[in-house]
C-alpha atoms as a PDB file:
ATOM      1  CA  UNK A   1       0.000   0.000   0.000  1.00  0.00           C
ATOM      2  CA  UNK A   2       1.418   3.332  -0.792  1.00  0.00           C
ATOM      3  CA  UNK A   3       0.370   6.150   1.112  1.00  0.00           C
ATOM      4  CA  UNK A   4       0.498   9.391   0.130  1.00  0.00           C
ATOM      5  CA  UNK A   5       1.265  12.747   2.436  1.00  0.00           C
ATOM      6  CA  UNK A   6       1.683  16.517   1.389  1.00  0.00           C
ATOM      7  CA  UNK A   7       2.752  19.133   3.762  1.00  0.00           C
ATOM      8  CA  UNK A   8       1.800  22.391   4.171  1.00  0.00           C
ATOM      9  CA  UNK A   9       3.023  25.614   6.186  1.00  0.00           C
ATOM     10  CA  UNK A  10       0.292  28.255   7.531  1.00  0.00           C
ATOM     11  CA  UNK A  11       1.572  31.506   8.569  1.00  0.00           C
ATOM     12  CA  UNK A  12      -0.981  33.138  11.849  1.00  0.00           C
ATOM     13  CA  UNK A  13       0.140  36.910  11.450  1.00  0.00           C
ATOM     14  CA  UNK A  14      -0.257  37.691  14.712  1.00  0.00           C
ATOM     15  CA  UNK A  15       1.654  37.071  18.008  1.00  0.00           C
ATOM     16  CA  UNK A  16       0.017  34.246  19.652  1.00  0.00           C
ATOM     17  CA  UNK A  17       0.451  32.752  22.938  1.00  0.00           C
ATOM     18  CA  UNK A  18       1.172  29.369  23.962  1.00  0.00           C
ATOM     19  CA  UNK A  19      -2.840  28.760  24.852  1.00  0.00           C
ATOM     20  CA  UNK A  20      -3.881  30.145  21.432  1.00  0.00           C
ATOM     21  CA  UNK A  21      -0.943  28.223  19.926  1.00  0.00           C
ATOM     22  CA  UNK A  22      -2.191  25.033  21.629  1.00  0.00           C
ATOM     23  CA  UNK A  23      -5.636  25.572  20.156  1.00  0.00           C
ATOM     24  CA  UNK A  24      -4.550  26.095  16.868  1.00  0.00           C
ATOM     25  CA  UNK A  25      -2.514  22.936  16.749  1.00  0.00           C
ATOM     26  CA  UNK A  26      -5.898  20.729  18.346  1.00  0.00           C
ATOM     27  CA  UNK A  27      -7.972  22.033  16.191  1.00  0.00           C
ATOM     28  CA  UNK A  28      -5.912  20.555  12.907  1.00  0.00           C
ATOM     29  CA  UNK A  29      -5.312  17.761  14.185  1.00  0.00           C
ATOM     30  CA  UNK A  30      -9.127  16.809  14.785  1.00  0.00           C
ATOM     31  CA  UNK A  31      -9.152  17.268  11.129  1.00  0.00           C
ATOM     32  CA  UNK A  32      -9.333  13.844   9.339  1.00  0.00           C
ATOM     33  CA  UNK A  33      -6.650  12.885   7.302  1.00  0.00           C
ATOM     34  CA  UNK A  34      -4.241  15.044   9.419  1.00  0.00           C
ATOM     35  CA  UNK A  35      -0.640  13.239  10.275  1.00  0.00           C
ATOM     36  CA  UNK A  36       0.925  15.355  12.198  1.00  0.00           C
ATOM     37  CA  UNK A  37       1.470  19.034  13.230  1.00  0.00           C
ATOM     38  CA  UNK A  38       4.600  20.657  14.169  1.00  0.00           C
ATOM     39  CA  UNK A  39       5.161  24.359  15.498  1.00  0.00           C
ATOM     40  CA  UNK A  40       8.535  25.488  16.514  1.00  0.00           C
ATOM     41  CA  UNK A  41       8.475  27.196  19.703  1.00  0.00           C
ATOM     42  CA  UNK A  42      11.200  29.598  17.858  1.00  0.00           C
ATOM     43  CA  UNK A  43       8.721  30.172  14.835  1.00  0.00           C
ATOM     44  CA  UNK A  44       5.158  30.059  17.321  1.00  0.00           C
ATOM     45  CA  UNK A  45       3.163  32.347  14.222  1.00  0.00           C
ATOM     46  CA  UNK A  46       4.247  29.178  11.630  1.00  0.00           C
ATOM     47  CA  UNK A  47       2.295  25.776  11.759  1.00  0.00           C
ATOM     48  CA  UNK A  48       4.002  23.136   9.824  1.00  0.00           C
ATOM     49  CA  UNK A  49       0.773  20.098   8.640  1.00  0.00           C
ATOM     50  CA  UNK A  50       1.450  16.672   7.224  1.00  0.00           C
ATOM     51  CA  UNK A  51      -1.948  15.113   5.677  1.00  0.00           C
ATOM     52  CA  UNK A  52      -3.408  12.624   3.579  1.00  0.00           C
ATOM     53  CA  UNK A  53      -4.514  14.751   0.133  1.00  0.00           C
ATOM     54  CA  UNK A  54      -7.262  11.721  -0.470  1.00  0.00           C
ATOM     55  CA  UNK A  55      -8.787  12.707   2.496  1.00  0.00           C
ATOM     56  CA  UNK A  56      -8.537  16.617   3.073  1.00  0.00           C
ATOM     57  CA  UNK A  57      -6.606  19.256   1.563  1.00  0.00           C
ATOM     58  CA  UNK A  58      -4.473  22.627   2.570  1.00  0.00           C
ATOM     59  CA  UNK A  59      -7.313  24.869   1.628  1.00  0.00           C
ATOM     60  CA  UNK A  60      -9.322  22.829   4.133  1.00  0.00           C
ATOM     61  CA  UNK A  61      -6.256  23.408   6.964  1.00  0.00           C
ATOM     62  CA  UNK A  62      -6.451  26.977   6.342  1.00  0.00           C
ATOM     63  CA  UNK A  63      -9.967  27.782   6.921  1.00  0.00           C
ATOM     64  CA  UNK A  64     -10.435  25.721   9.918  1.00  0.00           C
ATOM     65  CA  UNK A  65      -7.617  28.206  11.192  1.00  0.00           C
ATOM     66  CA  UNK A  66      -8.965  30.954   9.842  1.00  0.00           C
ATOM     67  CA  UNK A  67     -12.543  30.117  10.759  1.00  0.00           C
ATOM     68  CA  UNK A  68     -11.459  29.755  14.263  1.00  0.00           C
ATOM     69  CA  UNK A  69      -8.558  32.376  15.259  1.00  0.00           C
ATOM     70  CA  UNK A  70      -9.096  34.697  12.213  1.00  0.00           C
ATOM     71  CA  UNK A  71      -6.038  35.677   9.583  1.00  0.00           C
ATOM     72  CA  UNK A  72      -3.809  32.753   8.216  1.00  0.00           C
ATOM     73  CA  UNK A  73      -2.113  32.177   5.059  1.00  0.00           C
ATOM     74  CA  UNK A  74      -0.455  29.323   3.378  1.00  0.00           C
ATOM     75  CA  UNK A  75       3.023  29.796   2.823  1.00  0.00           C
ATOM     76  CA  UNK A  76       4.789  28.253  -0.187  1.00  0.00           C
ATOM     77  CA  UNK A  77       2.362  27.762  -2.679  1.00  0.00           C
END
């Protein structure tokens, strides 16, 4: 069986705190088809997302960031 990822960086433009940052990172990970997440302490406004592509997609990541904690961008693309 081959699985396939993709990864993806959102940018938060704002200065979040560790609480908000927390948040952030449950929120995409309740997301199905989300692998992992991964946010430097040194780099807190930049969430790093592995996912399956068959089952979500980045546009997907970014709104339910968006939707919940307002402005995000993907970065890279």
């Amino acid at each position: 069986m081959d699985i396939q990822l993709a990864d993806v960086t959102i940018h938060v433009d704002k200065n979040i705190g560790s609480e908000e940052r927390s948040g952030i990172e449950e929120v995409l990970r309740d997301i199905d088809g989300v692998v992992s997440v991964h946010n430097p302490i040194e780099a807190g406004h930049l969430f790093l997302v592995e996912y399956s592509p068959e089952k979500t997609n980045s546009h997907d990541l970014l709104n339910a960031v968006t939707g919940k904690y307002g402005h995000g961008e993907l970065v890279g693309l």
